[in-house]
N, C-alpha and C. Protein backbone atom coordinates (compact mmCIF):
# COMPACT_ATOMS: atom_id res chain seq x y z
N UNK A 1 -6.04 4.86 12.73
CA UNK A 1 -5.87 4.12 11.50
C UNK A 1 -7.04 3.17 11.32
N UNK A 2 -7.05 3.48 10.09
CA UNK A 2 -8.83 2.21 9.79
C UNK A 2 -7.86 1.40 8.98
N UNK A 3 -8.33 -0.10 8.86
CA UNK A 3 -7.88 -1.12 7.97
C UNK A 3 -9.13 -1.73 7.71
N UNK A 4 -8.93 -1.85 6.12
CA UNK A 4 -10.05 -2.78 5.30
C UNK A 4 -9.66 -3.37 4.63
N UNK A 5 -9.75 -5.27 4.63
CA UNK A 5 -9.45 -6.15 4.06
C UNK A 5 -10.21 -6.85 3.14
N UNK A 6 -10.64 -7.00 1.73
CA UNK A 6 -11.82 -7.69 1.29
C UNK A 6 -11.56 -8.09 -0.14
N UNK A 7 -12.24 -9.03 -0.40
CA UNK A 7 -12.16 -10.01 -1.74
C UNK A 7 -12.38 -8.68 -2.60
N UNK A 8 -11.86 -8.67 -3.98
CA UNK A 8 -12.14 -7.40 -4.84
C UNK A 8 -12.70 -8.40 -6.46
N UNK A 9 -12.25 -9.80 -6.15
CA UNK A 9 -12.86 -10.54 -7.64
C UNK A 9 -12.65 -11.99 -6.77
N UNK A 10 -12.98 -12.93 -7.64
CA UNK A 10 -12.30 -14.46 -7.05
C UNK A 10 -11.10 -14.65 -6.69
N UNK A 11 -10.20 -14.01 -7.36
CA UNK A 11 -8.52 -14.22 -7.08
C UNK A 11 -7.95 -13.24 -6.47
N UNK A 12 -8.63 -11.99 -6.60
CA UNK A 12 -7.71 -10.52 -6.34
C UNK A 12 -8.24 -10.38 -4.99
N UNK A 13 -7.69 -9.89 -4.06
CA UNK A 13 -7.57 -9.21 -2.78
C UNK A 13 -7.30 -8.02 -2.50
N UNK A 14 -7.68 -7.11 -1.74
CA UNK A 14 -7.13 -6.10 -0.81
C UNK A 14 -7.01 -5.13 0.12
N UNK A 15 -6.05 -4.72 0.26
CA UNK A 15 -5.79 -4.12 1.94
C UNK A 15 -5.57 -2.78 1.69
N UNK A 16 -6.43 -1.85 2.73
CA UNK A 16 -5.86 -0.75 2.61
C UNK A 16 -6.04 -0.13 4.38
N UNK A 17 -5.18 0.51 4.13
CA UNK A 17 -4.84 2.09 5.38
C UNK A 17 -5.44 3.04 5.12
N UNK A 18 -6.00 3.51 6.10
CA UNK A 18 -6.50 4.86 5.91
C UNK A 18 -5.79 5.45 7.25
N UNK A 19 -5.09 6.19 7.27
CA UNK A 19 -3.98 7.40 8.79
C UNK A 19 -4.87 8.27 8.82
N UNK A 20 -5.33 8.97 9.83
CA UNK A 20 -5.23 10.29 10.21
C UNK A 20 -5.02 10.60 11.33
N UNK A 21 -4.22 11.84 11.65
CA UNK A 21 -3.77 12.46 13.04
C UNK A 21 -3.92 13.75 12.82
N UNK A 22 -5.15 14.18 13.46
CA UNK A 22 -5.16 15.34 13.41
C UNK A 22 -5.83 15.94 11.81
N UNK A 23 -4.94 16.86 11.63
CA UNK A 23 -5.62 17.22 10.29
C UNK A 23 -4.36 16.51 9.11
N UNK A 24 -3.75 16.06 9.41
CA UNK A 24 -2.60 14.95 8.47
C UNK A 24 -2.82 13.22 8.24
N UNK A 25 -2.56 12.81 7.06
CA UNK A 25 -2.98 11.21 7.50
C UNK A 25 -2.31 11.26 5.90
N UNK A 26 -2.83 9.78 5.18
CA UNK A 26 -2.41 9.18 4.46
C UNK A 26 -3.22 7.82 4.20
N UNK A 27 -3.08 7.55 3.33
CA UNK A 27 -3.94 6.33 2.51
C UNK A 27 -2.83 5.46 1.77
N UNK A 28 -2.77 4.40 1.98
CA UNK A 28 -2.13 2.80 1.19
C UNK A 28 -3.24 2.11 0.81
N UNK A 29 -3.16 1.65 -0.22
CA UNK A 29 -3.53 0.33 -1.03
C UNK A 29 -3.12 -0.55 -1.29
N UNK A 30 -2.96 -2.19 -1.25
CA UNK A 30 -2.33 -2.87 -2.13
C UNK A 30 -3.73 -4.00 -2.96
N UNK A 31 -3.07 -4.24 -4.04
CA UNK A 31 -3.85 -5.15 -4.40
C UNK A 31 -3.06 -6.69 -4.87
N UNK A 32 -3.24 -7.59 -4.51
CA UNK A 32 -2.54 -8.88 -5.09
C UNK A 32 -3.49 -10.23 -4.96
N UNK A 33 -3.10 -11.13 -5.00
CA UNK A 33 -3.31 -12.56 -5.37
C UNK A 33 -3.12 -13.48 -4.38
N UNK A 34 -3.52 -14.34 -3.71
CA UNK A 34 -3.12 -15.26 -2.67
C UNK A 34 -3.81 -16.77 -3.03
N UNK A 35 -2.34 -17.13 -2.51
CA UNK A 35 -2.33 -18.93 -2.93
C UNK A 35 -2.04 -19.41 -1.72
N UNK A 36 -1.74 -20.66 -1.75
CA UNK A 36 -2.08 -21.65 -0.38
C UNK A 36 -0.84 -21.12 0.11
N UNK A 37 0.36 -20.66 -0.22
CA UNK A 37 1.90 -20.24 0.45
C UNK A 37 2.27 -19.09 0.53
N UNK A 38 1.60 -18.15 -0.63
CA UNK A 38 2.17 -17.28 -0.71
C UNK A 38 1.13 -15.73 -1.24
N UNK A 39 1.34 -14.51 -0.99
CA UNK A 39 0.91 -13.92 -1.28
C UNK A 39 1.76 -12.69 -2.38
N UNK A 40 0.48 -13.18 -3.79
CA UNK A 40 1.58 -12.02 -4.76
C UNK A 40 1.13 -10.57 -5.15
N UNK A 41 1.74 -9.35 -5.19
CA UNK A 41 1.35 -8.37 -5.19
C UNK A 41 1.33 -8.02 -6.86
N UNK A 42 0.37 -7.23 -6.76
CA UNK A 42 0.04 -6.85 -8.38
C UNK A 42 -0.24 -5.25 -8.49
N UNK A 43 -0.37 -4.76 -7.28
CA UNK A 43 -0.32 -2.66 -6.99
C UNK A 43 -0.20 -2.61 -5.84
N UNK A 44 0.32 -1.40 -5.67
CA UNK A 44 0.63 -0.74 -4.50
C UNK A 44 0.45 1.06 -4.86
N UNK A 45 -0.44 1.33 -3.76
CA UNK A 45 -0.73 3.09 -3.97
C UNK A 45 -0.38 3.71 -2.90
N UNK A 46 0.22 4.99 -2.92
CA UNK A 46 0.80 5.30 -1.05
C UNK A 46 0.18 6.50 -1.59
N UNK A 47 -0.64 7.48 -1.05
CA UNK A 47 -1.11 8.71 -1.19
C UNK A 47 -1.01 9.47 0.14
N UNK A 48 -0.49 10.62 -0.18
CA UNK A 48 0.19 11.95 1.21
C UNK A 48 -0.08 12.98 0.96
N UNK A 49 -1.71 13.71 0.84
CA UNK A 49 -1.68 15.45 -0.11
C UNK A 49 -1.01 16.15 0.82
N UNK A 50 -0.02 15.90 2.08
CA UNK A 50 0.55 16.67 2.47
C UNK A 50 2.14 16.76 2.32
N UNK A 51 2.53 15.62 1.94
CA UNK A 51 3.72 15.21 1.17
C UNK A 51 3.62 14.35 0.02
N UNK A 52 3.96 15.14 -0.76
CA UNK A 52 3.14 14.56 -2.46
C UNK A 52 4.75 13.69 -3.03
N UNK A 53 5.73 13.92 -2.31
CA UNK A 53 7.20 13.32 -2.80
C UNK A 53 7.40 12.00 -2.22
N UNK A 54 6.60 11.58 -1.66
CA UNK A 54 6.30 10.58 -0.83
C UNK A 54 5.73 9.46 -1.28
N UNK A 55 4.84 9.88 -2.22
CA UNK A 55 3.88 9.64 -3.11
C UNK A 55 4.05 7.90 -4.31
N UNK A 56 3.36 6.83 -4.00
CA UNK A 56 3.95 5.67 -4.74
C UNK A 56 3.25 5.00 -5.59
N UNK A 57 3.08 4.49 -6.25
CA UNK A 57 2.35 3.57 -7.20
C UNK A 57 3.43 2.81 -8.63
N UNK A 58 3.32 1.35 -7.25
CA UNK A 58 3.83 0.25 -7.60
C UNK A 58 2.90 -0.59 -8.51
N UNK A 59 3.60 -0.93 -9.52
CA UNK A 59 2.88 -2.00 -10.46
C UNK A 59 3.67 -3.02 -10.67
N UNK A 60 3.21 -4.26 -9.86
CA UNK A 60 4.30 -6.04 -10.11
C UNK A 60 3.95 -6.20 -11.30
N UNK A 61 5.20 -7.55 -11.86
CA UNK A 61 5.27 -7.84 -12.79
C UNK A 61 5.74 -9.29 -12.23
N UNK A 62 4.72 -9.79 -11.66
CA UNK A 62 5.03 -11.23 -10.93
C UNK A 62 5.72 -12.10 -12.53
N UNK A 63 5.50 -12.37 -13.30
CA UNK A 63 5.88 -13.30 -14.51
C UNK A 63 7.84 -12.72 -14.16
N UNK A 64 7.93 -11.69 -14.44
CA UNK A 64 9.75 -10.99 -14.87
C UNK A 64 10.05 -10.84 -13.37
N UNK A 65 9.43 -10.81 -12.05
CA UNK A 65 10.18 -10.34 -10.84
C UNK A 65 10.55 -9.03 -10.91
N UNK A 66 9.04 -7.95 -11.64
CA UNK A 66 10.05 -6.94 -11.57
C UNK A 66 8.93 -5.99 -11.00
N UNK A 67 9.00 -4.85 -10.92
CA UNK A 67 8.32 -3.93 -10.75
C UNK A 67 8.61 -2.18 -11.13
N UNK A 68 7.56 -1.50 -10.95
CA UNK A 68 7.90 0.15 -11.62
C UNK A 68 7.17 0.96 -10.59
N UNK A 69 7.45 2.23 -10.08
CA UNK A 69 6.97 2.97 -9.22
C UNK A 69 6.73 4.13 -10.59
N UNK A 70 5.38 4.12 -11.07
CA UNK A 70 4.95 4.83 -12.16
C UNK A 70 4.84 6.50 -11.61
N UNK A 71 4.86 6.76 -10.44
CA UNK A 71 4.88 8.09 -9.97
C UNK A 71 6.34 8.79 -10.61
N UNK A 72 7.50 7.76 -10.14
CA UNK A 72 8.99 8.40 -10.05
C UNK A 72 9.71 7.95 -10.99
N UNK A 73 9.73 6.82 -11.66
CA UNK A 73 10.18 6.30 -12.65
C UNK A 73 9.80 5.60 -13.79
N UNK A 74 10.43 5.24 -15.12
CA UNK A 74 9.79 4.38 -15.90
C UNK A 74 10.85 3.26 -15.60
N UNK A 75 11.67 3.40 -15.05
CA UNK A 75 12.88 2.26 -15.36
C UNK A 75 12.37 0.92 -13.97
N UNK A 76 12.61 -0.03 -14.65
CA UNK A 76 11.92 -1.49 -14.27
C UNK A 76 12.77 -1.41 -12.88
N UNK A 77 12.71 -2.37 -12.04
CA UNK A 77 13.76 -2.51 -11.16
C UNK A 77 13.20 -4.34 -11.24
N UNK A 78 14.32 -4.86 -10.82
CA UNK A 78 14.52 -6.56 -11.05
C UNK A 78 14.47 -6.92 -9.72
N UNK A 79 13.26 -7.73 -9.23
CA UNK A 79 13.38 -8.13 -7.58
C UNK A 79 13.71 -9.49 -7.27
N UNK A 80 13.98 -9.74 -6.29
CA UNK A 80 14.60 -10.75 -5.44
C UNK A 80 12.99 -11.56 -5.44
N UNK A 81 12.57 -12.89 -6.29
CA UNK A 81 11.46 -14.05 -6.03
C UNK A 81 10.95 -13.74 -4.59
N UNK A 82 9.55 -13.23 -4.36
CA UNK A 82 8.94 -13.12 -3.50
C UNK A 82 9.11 -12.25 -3.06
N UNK A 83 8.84 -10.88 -3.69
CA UNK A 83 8.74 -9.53 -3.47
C UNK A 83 7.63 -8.93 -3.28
N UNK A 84 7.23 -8.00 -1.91
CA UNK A 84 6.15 -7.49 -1.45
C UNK A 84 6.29 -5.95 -1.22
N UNK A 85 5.18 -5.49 -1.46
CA UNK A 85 4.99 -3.85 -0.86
C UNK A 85 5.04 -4.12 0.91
N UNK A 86 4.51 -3.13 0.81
CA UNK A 86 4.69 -2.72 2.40
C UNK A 86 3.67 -3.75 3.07
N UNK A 87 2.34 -3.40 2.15
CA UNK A 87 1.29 -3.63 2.64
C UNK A 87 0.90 -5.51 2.74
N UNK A 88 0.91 -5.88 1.45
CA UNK A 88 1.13 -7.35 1.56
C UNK A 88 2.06 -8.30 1.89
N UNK A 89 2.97 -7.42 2.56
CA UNK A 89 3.80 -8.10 3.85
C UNK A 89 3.14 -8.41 4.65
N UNK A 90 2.52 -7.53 5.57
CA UNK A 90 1.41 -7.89 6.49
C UNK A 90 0.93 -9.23 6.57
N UNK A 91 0.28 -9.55 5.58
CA UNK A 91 -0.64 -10.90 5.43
C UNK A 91 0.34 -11.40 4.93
N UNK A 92 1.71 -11.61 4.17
CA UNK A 92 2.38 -12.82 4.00
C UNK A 92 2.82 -13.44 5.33
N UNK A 93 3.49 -12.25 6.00
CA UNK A 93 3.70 -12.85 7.50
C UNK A 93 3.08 -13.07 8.47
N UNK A 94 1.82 -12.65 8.16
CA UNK A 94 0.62 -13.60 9.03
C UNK A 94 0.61 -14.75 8.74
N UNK A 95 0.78 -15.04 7.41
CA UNK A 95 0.48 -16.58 6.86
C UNK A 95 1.77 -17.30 7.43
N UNK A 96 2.56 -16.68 7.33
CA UNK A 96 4.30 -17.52 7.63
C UNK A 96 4.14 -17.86 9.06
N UNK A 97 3.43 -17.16 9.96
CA UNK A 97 3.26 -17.48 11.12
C UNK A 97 2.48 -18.63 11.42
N UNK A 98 1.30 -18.09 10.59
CA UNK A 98 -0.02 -19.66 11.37
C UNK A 98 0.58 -20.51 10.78
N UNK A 99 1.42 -20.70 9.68
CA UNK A 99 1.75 -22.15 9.21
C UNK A 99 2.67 -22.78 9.86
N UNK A 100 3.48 -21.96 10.19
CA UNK A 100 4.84 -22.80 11.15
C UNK A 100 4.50 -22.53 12.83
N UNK A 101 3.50 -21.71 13.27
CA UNK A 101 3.95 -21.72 14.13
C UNK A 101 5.30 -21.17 15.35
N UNK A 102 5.21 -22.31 16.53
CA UNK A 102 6.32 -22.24 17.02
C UNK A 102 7.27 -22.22 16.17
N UNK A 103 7.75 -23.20 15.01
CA UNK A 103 8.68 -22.91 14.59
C UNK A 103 9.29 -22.16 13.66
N UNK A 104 8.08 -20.61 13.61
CA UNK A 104 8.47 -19.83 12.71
C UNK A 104 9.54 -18.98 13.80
N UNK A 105 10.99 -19.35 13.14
CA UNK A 105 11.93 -18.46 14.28
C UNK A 105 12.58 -17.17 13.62
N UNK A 106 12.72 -17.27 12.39
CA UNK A 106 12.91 -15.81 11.61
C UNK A 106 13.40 -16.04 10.20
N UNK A 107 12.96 -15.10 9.62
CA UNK A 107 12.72 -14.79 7.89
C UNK A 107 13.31 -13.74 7.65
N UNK A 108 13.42 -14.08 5.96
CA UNK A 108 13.94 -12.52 5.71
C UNK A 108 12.83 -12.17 4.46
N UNK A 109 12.64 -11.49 4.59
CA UNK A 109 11.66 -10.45 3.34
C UNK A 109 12.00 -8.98 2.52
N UNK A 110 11.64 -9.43 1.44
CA UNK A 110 11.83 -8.43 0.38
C UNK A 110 11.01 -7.01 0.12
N UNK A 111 11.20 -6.05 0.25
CA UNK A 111 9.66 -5.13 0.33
C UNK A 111 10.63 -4.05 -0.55
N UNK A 112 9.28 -3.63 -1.14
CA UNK A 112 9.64 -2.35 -2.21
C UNK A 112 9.36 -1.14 -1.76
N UNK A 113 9.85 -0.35 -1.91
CA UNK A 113 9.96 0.81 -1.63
C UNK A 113 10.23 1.94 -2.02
N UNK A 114 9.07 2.50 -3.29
CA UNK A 114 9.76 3.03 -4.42
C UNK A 114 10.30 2.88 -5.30
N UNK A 115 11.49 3.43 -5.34
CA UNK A 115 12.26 2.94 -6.26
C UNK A 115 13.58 1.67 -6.02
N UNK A 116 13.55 1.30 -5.12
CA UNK A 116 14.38 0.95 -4.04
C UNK A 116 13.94 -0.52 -3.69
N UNK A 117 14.59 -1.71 -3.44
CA UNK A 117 14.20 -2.65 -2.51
C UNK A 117 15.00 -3.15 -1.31
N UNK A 118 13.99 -3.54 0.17
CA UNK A 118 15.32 -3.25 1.14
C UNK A 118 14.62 -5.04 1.75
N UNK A 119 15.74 -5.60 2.14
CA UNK A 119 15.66 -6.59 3.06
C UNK A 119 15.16 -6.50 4.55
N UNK A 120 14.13 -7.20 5.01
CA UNK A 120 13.95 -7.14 6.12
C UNK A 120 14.24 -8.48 6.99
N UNK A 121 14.77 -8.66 8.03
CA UNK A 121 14.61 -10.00 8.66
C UNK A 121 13.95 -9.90 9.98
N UNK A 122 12.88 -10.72 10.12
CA UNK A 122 11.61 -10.99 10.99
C UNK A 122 11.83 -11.99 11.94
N UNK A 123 12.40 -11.76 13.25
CA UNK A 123 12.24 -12.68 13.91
C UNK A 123 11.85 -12.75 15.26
N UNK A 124 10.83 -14.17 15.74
CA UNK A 124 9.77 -14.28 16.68
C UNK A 124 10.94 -14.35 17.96
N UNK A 125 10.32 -13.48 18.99
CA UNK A 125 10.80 -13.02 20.02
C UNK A 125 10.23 -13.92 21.25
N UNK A 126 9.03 -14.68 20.72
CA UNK A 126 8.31 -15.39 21.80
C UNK A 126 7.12 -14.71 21.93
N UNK A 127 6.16 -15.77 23.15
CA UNK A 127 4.62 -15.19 23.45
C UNK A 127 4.92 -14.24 24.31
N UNK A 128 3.79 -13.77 24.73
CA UNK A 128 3.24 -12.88 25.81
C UNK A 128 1.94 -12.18 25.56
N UNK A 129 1.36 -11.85 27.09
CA UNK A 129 0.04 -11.85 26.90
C UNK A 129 -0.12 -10.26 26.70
N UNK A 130 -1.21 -9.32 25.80
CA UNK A 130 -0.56 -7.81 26.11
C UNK A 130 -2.36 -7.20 25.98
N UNK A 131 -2.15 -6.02 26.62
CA UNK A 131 -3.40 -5.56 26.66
C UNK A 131 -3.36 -4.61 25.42
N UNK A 132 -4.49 -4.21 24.72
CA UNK A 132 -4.83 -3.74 23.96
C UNK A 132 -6.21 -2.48 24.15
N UNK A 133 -6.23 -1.71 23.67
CA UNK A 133 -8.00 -1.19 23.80
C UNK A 133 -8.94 -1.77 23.75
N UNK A 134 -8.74 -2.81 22.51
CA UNK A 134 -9.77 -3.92 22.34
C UNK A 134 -9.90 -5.42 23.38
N UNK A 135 -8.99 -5.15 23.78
CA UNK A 135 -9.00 -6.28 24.83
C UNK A 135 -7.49 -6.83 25.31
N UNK A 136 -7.53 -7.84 26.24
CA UNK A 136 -6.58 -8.75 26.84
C UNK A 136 -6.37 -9.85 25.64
N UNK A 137 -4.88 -10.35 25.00
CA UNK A 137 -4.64 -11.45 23.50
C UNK A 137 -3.07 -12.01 24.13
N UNK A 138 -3.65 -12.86 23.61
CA UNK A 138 -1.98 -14.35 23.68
C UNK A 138 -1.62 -13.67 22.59
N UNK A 139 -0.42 -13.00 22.15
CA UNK A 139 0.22 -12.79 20.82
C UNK A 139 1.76 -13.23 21.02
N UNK A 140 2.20 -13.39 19.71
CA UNK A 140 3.28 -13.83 19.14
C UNK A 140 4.22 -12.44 19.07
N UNK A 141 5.44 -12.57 19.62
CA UNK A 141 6.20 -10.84 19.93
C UNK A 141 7.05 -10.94 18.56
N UNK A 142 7.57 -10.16 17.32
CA UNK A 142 8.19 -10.03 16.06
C UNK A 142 9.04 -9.01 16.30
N UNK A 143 10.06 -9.11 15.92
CA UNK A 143 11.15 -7.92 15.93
C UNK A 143 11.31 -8.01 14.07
N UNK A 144 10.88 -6.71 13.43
CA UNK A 144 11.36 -6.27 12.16
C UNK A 144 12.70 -5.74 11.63
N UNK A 145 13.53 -5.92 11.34
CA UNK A 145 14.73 -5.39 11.31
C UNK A 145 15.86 -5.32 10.37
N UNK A 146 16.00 -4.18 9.48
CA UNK A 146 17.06 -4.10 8.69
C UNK A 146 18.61 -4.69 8.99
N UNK A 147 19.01 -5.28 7.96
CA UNK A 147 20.69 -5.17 8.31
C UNK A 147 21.48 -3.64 8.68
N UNK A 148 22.56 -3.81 9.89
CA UNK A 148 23.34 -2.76 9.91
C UNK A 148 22.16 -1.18 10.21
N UNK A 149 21.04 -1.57 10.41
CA UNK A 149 20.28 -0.85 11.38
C UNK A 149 19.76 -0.38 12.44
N UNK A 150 19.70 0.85 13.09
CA UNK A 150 19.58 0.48 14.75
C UNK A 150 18.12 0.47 15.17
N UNK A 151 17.56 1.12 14.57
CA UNK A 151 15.86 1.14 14.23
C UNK A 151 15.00 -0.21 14.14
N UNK A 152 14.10 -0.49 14.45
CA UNK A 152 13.37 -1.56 14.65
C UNK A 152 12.28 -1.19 14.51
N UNK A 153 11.12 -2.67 14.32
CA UNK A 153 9.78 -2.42 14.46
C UNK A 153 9.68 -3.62 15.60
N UNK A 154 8.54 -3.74 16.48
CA UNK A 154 8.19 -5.16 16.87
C UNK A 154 6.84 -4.82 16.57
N UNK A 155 6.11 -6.12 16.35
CA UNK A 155 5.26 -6.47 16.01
C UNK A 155 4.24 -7.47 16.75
N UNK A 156 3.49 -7.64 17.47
CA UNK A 156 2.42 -8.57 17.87
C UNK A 156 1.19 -9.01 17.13
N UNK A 157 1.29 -10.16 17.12
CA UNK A 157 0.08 -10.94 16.49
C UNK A 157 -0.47 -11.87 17.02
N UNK A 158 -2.00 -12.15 17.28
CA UNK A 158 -3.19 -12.59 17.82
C UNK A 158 -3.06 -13.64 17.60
N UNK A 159 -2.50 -14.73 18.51
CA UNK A 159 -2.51 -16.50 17.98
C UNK A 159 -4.21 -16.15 17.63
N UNK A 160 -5.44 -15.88 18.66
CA UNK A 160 -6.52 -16.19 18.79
C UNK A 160 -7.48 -15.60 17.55
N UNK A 161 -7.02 -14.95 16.78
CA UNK A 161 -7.81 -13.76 15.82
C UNK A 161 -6.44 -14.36 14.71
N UNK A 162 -5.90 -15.59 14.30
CA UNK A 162 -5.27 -16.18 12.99
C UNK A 162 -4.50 -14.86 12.49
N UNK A 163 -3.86 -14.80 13.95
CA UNK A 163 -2.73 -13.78 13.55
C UNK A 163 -2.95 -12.49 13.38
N UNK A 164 -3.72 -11.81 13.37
CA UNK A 164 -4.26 -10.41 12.86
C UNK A 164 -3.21 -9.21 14.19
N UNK A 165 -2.86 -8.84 13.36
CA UNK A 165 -2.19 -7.41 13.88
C UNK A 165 -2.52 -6.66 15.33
N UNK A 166 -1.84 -6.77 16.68
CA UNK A 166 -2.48 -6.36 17.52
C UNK A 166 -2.02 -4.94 17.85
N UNK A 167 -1.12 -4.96 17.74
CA UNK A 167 0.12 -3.97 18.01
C UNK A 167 1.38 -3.47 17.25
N UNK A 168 1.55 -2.35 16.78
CA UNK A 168 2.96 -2.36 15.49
C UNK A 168 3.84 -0.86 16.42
N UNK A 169 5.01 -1.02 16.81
CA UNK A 169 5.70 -0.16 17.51
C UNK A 169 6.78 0.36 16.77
N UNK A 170 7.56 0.90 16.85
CA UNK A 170 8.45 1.09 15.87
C UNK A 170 9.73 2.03 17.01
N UNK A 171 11.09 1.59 17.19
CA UNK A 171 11.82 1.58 18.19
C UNK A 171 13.32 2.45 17.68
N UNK A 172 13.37 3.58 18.15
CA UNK A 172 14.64 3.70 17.88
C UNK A 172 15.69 4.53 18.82
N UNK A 173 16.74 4.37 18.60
CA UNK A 173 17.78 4.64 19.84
C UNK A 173 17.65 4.19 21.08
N UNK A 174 16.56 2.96 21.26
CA UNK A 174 16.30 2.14 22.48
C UNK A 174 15.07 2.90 23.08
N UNK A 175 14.45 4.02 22.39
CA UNK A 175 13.08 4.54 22.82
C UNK A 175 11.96 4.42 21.88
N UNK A 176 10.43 4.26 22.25
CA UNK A 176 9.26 4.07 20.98
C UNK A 176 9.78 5.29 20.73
N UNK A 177 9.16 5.14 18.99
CA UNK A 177 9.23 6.59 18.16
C UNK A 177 7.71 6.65 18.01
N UNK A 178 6.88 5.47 18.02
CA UNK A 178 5.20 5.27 17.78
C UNK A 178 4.41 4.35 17.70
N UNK A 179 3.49 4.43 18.11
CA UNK A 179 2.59 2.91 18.36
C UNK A 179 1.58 3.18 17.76
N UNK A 180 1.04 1.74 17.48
CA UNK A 180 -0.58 1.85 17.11
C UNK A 180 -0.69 0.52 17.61
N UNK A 181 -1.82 0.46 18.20
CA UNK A 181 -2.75 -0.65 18.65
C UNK A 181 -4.34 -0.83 18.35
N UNK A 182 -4.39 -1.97 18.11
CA UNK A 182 -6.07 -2.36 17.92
C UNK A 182 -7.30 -1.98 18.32
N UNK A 183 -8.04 -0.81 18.12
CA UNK A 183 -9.05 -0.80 19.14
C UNK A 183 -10.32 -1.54 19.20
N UNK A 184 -10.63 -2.00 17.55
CA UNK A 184 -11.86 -2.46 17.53
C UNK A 184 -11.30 -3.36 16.18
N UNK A 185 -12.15 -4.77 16.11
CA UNK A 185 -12.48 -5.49 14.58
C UNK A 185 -13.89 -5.75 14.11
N UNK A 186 -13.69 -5.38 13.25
CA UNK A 186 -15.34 -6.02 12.46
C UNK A 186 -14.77 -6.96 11.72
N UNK A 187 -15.48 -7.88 11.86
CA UNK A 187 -15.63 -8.88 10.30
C UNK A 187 -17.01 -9.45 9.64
N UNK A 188 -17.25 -9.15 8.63
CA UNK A 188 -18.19 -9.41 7.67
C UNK A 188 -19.16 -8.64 8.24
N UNK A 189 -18.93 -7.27 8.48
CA UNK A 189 -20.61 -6.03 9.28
C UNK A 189 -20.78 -6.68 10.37
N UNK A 190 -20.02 -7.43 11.46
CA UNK A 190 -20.41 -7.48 12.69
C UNK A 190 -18.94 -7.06 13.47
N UNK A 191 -19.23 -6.53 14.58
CA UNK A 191 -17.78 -5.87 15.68
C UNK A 191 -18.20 -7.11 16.63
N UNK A 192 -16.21 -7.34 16.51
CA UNK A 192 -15.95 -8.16 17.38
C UNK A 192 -15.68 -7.99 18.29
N UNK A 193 -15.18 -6.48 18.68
CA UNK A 193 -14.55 -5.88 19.77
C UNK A 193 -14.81 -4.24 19.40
């Protein structure tokens, strides 16, 4: 997985995924807005030419709280104040982290999903130190987790690198289903690792 994060105007931001495994992968986009608290989403693109039903493009409507997945529907859906794609979750809960800290002990978050919006609640499991490809990191341990779900994600983030993504696992029936870990960062055309 490649990730690229970068200013797109003065106000607009964004993040994208690029997957591949093998001869299969996938591409995300988001694009949104970030303020001193919060981060607001304004698109979201999920592209799969190997599963085209899969397929998303979210357009916010930060003013109404609403949003449209223009692939599958025209009909609006009405979100819950502080609604995120997949993708600008990421960086909201990076931010929720460096700001509180220790005492970020768990959240709940809104993420879209199509046509669909599902609750997530995020909560910090504690430090530990974990090896990576890219190196040895103090990170912050996150358990992701639906209501009435048995499936999980945990999550690690880099006190030392302002939170940045070290590790994303994803857990089910008490066994990994898949990992990805960090191997390398650049920032601004220089590798940090």
């Amino acid at each position: 997985m490649k990730q690229t994060f970068q200013r797109e105007d003065r106000d607009q931001w964004s993040l994208r995924n690029q997957v591949s495994i093998f001869f299969i992968g996938f591409e995300e986009i988001a694009k949104f807005k970030v303020t001193d608290s919060s981060v607001t989403p304004s698109r979201y693109e999920y592209k799969n030419k190997f599963s085209k039903k899969r397929n998303s493009r979210l357009i916010f409507h930060p003013q109404t709280n609403s949003v449209v997945d223009a692939l599958h529907s025209d009909s609006i859906l009405k979100l819950p104040e502080g609604a995120l794609d997949k993708l600008s979750f990421q960086l909201q809960l990076r931010h929720d982290v460096a700001m509180l800290g220790d005492k970020f002990l768990q959240s709940e978050y809104h993420l879209v999903d199509r046509t669909k919006f599902k609750t997530y609640t995020v909560k910090n499991l504690g430090e530990e130190i974990i090896d990576t490809p890219a190196g040895r990191f103090n990170a912050i341990k996150l358990q992701q987790k639906r209501v009435d779900k048995d499936k999980h994600t945990l999550i690690w983030l880099a006190k030392e690198l302002d939170y940045f993504v070290l590790r994303v696992e994803r857990v089910e029936n008490g066994e990994s289903d898949f990992k990805i870990e960090l191997k390398s960062l650049e920032v601004d055309g220089e590798r940090r690792f």
